[in-house]
PDB file of N, CA and C in Angstrom:
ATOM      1  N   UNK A   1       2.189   8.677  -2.392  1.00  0.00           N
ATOM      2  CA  UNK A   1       1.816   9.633  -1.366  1.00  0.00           C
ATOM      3  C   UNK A   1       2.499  10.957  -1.691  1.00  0.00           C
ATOM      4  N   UNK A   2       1.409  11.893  -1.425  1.00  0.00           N
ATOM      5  CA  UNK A   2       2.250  13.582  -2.079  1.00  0.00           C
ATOM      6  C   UNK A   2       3.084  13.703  -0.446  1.00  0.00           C
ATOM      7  N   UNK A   3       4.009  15.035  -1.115  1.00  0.00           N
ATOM      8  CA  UNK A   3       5.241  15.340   0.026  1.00  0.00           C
ATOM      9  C   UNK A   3       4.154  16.706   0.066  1.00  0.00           C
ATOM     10  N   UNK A   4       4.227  17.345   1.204  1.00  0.00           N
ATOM     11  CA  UNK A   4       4.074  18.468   1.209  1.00  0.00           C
ATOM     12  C   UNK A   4       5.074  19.237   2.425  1.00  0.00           C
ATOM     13  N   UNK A   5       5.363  20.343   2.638  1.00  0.00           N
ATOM     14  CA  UNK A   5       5.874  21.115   4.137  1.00  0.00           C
ATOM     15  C   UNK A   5       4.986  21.555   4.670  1.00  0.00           C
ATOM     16  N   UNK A   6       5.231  21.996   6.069  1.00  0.00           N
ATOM     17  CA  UNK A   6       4.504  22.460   6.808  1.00  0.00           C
ATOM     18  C   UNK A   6       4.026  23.858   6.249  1.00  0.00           C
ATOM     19  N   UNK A   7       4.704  24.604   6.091  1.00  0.00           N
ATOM     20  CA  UNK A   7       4.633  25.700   5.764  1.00  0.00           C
ATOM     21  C   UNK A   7       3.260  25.639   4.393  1.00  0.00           C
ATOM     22  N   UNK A   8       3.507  24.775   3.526  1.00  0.00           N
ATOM     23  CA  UNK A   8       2.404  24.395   2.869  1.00  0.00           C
ATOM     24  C   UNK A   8       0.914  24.064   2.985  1.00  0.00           C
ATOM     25  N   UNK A   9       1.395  23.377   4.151  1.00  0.00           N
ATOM     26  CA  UNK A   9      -0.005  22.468   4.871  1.00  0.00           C
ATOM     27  C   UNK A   9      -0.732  23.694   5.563  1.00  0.00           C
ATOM     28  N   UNK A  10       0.215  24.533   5.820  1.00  0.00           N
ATOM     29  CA  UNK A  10      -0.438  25.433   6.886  1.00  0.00           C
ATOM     30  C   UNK A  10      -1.091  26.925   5.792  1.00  0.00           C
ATOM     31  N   UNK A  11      -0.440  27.083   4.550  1.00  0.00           N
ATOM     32  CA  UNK A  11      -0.930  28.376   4.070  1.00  0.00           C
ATOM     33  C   UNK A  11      -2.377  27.538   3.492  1.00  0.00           C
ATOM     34  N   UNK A  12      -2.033  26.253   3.199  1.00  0.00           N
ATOM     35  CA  UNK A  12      -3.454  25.995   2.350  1.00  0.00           C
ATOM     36  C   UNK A  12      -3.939  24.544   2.680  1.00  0.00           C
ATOM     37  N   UNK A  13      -4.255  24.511   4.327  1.00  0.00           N
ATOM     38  CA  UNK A  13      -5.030  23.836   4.842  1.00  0.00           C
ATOM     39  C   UNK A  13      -6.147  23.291   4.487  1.00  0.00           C
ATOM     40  N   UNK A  14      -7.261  24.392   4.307  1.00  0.00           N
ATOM     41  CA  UNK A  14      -8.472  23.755   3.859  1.00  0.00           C
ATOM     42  C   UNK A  14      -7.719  23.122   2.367  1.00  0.00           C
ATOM     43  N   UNK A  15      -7.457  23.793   1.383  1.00  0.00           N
ATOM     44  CA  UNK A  15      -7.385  22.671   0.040  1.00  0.00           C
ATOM     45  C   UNK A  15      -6.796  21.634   0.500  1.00  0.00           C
ATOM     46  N   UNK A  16      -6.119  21.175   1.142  1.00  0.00           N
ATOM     47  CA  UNK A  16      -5.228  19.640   1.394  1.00  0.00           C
ATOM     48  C   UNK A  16      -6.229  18.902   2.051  1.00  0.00           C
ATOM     49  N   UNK A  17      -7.046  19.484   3.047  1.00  0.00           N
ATOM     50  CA  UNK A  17      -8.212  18.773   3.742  1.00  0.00           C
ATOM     51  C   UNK A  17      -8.760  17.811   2.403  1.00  0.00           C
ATOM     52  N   UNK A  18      -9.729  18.992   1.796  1.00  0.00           N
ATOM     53  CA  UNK A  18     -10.141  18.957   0.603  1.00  0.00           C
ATOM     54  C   UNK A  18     -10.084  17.348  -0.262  1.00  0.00           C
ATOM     55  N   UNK A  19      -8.562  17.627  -0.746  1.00  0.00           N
ATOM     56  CA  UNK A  19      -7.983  16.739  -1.657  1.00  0.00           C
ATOM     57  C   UNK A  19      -7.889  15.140  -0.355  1.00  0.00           C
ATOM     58  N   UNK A  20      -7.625  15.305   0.143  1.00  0.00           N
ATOM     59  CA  UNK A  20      -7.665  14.676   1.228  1.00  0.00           C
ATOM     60  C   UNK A  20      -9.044  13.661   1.417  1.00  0.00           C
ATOM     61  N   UNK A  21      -9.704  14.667   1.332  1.00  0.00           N
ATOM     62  CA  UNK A  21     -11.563  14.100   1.190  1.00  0.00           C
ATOM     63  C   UNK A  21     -11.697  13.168   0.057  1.00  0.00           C
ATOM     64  N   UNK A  22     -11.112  13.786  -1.052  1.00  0.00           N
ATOM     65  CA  UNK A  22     -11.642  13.570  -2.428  1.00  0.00           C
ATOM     66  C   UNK A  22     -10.215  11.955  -2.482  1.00  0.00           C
ATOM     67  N   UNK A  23      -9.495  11.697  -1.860  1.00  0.00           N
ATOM     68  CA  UNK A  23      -9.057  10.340  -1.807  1.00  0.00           C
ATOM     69  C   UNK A  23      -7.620  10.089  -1.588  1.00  0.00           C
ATOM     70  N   UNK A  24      -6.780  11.470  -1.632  1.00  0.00           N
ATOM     71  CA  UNK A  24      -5.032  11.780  -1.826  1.00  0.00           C
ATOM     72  C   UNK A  24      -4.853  11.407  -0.376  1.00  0.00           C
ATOM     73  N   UNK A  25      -3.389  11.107  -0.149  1.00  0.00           N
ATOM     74  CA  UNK A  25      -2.742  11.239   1.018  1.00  0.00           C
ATOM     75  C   UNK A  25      -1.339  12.114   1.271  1.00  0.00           C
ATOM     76  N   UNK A  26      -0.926  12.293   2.209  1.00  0.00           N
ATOM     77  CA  UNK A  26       0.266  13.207   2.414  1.00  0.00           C
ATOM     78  C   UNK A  26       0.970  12.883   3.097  1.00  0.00           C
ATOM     79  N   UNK A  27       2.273  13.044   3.152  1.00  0.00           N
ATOM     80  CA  UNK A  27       3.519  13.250   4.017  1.00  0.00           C
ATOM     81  C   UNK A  27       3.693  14.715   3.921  1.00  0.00           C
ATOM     82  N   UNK A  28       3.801  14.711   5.700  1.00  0.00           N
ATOM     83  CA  UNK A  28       4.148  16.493   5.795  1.00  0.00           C
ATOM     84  C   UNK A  28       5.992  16.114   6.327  1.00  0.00           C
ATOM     85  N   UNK A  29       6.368  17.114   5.594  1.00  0.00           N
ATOM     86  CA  UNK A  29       7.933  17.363   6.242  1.00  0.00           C
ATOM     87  C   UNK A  29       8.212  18.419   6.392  1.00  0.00           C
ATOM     88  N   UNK A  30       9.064  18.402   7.433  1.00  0.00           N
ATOM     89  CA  UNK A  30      10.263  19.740   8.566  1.00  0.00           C
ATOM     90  C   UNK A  30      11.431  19.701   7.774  1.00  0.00           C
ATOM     91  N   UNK A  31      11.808  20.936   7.395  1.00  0.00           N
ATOM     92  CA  UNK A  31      13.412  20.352   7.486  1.00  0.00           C
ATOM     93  C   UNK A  31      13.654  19.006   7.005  1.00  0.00           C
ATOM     94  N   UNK A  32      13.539  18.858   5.771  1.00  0.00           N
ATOM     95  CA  UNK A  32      13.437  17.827   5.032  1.00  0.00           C
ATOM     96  C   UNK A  32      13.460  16.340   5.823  1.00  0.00           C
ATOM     97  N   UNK A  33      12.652  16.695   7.187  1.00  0.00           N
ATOM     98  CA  UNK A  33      12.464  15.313   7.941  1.00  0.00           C
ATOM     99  C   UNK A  33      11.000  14.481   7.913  1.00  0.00           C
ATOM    100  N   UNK A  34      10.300  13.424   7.483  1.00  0.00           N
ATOM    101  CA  UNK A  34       8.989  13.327   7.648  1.00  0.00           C
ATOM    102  C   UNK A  34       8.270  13.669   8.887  1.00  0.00           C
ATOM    103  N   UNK A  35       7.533  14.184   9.263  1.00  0.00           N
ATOM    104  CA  UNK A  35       6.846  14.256  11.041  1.00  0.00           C
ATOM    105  C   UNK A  35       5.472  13.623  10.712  1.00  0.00           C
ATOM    106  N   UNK A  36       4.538  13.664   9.839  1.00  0.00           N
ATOM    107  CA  UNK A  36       3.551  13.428   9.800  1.00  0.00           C
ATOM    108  C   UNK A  36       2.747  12.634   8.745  1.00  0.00           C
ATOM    109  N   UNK A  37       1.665  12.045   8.560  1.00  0.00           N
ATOM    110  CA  UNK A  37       0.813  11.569   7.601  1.00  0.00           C
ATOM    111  C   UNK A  37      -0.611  11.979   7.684  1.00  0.00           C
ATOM    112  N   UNK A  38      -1.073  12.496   6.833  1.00  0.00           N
ATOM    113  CA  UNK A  38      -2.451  12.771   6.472  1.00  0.00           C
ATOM    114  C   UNK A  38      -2.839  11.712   5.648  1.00  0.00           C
ATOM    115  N   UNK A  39      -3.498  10.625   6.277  1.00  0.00           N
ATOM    116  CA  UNK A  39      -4.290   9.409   5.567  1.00  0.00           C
ATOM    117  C   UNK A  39      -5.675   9.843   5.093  1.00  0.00           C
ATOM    118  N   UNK A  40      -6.330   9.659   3.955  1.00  0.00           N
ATOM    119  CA  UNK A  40      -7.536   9.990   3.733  1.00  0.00           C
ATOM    120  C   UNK A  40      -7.851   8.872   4.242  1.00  0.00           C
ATOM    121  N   UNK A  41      -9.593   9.223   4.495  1.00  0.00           N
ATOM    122  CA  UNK A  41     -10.177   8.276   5.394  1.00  0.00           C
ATOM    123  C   UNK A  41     -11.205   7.343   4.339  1.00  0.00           C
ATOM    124  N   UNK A  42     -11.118   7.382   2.637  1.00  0.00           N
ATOM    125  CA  UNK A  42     -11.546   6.628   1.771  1.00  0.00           C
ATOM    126  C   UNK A  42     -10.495   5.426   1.797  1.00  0.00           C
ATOM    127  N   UNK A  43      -9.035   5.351   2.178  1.00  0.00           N
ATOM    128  CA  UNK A  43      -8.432   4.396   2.077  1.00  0.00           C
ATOM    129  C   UNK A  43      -8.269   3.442   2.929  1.00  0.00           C
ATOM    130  N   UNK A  44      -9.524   4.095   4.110  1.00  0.00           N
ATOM    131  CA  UNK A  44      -9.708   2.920   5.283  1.00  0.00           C
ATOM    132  C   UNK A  44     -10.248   1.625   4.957  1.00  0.00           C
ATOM    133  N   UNK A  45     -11.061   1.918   3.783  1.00  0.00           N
ATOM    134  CA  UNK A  45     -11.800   0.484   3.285  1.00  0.00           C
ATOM    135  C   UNK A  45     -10.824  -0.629   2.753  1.00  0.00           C
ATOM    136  N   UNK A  46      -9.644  -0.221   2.183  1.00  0.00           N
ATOM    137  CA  UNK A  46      -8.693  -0.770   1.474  1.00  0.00           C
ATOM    138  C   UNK A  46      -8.093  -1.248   2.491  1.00  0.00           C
ATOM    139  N   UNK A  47      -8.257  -0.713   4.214  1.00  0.00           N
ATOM    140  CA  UNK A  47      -7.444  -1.605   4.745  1.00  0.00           C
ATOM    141  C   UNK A  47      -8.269  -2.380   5.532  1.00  0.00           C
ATOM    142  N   UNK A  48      -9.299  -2.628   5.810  1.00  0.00           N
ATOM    143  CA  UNK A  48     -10.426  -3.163   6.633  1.00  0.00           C
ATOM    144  C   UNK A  48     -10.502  -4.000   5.670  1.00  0.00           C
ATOM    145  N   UNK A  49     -10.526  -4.295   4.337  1.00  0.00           N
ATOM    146  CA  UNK A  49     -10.656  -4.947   3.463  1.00  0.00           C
ATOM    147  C   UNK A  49      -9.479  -5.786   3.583  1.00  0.00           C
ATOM    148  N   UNK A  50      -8.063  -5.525   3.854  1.00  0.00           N
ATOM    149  CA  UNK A  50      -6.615  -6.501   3.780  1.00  0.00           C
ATOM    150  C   UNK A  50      -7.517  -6.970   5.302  1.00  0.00           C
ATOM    151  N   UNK A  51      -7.130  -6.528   6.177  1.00  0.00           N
ATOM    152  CA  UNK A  51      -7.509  -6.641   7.276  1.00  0.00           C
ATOM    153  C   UNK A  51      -8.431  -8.375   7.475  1.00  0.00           C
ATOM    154  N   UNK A  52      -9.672  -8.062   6.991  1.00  0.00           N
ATOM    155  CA  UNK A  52     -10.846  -9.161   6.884  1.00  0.00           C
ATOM    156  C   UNK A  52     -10.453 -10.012   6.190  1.00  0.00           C
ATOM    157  N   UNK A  53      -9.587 -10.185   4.617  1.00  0.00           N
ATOM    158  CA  UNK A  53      -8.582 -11.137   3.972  1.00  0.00           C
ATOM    159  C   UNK A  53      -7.574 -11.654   5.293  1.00  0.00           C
ATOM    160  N   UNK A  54      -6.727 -10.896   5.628  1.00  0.00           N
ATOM    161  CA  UNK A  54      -5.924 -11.791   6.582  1.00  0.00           C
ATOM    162  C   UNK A  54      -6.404 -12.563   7.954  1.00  0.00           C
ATOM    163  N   UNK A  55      -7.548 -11.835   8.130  1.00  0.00           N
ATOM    164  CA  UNK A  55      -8.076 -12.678   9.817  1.00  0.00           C
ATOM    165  C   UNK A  55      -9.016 -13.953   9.082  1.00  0.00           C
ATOM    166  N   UNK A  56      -9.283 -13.916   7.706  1.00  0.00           N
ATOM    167  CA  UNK A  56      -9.764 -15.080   7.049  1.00  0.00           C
ATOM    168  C   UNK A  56      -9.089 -16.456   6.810  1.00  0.00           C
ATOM    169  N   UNK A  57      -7.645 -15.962   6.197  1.00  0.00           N
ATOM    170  CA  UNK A  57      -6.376 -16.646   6.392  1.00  0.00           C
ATOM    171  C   UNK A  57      -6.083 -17.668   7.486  1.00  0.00           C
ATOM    172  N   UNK A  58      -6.360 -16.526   8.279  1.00  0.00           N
ATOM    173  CA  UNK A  58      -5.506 -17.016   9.762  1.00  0.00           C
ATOM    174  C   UNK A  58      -6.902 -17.785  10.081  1.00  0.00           C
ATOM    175  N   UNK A  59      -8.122 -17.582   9.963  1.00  0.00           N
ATOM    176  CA  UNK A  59      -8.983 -18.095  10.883  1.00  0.00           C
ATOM    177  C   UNK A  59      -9.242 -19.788  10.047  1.00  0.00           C
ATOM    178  N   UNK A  60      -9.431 -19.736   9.043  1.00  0.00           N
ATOM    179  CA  UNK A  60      -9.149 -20.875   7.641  1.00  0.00           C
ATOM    180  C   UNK A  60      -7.947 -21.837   7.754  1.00  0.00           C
ATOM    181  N   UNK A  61      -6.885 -21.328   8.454  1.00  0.00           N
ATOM    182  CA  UNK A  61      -5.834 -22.094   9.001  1.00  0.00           C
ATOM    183  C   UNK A  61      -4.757 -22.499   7.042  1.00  0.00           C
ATOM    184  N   UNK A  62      -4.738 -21.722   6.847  1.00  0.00           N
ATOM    185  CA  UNK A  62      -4.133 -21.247   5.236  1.00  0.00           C
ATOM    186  C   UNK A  62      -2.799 -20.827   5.306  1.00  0.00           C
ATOM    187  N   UNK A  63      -1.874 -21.739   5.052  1.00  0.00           N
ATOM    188  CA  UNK A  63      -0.143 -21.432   5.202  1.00  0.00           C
ATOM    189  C   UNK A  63       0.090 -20.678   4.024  1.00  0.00           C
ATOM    190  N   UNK A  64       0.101 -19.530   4.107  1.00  0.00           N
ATOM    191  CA  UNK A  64       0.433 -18.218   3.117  1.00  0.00           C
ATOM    192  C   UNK A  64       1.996 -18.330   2.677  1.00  0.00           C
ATOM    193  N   UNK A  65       2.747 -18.986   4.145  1.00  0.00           N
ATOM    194  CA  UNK A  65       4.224 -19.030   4.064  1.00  0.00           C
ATOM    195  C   UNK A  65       4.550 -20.201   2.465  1.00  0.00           C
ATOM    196  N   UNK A  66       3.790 -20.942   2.837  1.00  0.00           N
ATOM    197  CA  UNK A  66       4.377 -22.741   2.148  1.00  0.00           C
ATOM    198  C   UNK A  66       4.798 -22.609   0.966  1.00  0.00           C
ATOM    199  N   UNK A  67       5.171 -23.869   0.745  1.00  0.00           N
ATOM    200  CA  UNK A  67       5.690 -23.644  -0.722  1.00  0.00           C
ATOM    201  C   UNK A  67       4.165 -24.182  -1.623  1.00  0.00           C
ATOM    202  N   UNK A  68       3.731 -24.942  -1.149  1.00  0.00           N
ATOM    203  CA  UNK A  68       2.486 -25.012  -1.936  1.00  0.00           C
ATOM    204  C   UNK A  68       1.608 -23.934  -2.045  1.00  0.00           C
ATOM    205  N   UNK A  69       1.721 -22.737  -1.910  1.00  0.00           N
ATOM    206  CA  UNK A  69       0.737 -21.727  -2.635  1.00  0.00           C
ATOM    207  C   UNK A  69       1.500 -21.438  -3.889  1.00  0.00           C
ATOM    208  N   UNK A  70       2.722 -21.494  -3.645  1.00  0.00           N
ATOM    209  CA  UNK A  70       3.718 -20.883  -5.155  1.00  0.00           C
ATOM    210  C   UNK A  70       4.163 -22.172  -5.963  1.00  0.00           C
ATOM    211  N   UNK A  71       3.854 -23.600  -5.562  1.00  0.00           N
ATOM    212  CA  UNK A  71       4.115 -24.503  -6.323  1.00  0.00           C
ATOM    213  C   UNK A  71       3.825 -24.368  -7.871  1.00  0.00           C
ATOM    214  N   UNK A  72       2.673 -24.011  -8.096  1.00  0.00           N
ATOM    215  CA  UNK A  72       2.486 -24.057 -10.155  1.00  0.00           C
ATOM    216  C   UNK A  72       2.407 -22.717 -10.307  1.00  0.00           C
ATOM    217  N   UNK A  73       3.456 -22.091  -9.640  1.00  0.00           N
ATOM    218  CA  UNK A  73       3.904 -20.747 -10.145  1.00  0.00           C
ATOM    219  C   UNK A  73       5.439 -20.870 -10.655  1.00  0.00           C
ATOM    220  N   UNK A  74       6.179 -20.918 -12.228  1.00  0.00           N
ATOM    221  CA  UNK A  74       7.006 -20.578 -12.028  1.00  0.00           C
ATOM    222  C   UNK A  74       7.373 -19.748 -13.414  1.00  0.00           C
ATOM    223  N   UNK A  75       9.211 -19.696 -13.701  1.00  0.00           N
ATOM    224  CA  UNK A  75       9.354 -18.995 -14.439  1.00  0.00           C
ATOM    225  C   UNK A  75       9.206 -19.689 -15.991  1.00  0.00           C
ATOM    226  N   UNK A  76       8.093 -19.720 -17.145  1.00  0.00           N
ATOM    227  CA  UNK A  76       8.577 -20.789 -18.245  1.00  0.00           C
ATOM    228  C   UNK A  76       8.953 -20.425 -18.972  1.00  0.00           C
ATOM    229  N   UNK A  77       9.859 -19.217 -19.121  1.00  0.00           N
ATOM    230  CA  UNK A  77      11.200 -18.499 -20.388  1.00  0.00           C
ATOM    231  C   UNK A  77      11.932 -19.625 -20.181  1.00  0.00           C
ATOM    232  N   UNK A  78      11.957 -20.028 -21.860  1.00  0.00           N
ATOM    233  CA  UNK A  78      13.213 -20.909 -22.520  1.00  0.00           C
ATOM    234  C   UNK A  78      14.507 -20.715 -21.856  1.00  0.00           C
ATOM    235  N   UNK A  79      15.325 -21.033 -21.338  1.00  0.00           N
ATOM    236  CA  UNK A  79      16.600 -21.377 -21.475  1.00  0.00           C
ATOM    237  C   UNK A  79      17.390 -21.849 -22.126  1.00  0.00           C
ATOM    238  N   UNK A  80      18.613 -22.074 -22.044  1.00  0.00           N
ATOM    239  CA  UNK A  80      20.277 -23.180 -22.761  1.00  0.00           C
ATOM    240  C   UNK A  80      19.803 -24.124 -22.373  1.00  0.00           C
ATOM    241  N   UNK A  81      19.391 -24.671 -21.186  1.00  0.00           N
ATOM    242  CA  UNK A  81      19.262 -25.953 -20.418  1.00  0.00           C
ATOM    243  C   UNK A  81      17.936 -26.484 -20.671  1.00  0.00           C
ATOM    244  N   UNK A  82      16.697 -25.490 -20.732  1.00  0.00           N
ATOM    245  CA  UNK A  82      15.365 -25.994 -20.865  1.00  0.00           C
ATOM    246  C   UNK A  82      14.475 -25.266 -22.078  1.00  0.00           C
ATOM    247  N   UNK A  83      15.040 -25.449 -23.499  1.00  0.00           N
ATOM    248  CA  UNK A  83      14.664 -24.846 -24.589  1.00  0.00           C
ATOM    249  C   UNK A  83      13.182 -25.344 -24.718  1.00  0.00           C
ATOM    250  N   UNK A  84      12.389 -24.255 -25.534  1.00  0.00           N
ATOM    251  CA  UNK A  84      10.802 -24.247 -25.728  1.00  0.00           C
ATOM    252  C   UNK A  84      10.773 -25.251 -26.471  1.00  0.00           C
ATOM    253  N   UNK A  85      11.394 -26.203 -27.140  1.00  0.00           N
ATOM    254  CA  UNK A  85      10.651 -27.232 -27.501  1.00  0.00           C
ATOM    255  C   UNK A  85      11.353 -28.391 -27.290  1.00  0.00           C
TER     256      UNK A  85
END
């Protein structure tokens, strides 16, 4: 996410709109404090999209927590203890 200041946002509004359109997002800051976010509204799909994944989850009744989703996930670098052959 770009930083911008107010003072920025405000001399060149329309271009940030703009870029904004075209897919960027922003943090505006005060006084090196955040106050604001300019979300482009192309990255709404990206979340309507997590969104419809997780109410799928939940509606599927799918323990995301368990250890069985990460069961035949692990690390298989050789070790001292568990050498590659």
């Amino acid at each position: 996410m770009n930083k911008v200041t107010v003072e920025e946002m405000t001399q060149g509004l329309i271009t940030y709109l703009e870029r904004a359109k075209a897919g960027e997002s922003f943090m505006i800051f005060q006084a090196d404090q955040p106050i604001a976010k300019i979300i482009s509204a192309k990255s709404e799909g990206i979340l309507e999209a997590f969104d419809a994944f997780r109410s799928k989850i939940v509606s599927e009744g799918i323990d995301s927590e368990g250890d069985e989703v990460f069961a035949d996930v692990r690390d298989r670098t050789p070790t001292s203890e568990k050498p590659c052959w």
